[in-house]
Protein backbone atom coordinates (compact mmCIF):
# COMPACT_ATOMS: atom_id res chain seq x y z
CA UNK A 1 10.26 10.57 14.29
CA UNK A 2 13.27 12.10 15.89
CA UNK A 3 16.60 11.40 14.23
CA UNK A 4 19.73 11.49 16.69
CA UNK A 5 23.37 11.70 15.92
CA UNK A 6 26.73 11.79 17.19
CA UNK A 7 29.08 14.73 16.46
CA UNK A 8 32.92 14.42 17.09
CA UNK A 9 36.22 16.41 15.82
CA UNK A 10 39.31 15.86 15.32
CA UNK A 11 42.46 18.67 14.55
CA UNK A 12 46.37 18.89 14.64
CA UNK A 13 45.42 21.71 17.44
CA UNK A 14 45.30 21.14 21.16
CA UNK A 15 41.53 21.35 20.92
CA UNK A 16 40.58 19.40 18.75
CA UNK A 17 37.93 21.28 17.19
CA UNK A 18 35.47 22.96 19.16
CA UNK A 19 34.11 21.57 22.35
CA UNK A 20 30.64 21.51 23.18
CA UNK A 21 28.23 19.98 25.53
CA UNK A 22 27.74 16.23 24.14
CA UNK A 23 30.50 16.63 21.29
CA UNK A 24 33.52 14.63 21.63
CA UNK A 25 37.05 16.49 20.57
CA UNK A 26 40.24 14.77 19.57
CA UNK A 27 42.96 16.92 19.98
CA UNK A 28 46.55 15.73 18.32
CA UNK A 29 44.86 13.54 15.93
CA UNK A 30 48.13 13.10 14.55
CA UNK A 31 49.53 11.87 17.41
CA UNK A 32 46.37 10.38 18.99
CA UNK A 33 46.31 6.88 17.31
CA UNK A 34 49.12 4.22 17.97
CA UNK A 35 50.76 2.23 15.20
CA UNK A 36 47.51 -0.43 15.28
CA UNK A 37 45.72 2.21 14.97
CA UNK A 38 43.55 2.54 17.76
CA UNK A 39 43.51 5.57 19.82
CA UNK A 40 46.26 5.67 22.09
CA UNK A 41 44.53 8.89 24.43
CA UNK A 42 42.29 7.29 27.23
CA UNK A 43 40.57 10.50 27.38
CA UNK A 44 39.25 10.27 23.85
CA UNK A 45 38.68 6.88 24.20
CA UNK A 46 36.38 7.20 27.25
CA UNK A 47 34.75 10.25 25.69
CA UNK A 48 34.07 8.34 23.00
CA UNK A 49 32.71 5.86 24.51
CA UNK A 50 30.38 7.63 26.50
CA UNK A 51 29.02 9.35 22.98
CA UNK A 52 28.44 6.14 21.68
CA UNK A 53 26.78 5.01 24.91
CA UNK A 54 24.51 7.90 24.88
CA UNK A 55 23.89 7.35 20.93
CA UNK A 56 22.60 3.75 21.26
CA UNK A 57 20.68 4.55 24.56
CA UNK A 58 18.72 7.33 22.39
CA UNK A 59 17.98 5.02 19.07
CA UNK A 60 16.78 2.78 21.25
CA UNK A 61 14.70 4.63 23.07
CA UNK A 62 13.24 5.66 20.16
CA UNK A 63 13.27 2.69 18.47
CA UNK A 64 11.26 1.27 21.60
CA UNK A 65 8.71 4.12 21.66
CA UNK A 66 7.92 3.97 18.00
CA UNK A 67 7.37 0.16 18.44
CA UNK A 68 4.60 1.05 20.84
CA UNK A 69 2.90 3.40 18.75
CA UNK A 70 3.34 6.54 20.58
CA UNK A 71 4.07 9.85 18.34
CA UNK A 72 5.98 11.00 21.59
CA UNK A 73 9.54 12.96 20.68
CA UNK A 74 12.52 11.61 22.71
């Protein structure tokens, strides 16, 4: 059964760690959350998003695949 993740990083640095295809980066993470604490960089927030997006569309895709009985890898 495949097993699928989500990788992010965060740094003081401008980069935020280092970017790759599919791998969210949160540069300033001092400075990237508001007092509420939610992030306050639309960027990261829509990056994010899309990661999680992606994450859930995978698990379930697999989820829905091993329900069927296939051995397939997704």
């Amino acid at each position: 059964m495949s097993k699928h993740v989500a990788v992010m990083a965060a740094s003081p640095g401008r980069l935020g760690g280092v970017p790759v295809q599919g791998f969210v980066t949160v540069p300033g993470v001092g400075s990237a959350f508001g007092d509420d604490g939610n992030l306050s960089d639309e960027m990261v927030w829509k990056g994010l998003d899309a990661l999680a997006f992606r994450l859930v569309k995978a698990t379930d895709k697999a989820l829905c695949t091993a329900s069927h009985g296939s051995s397939a890898e997704t």
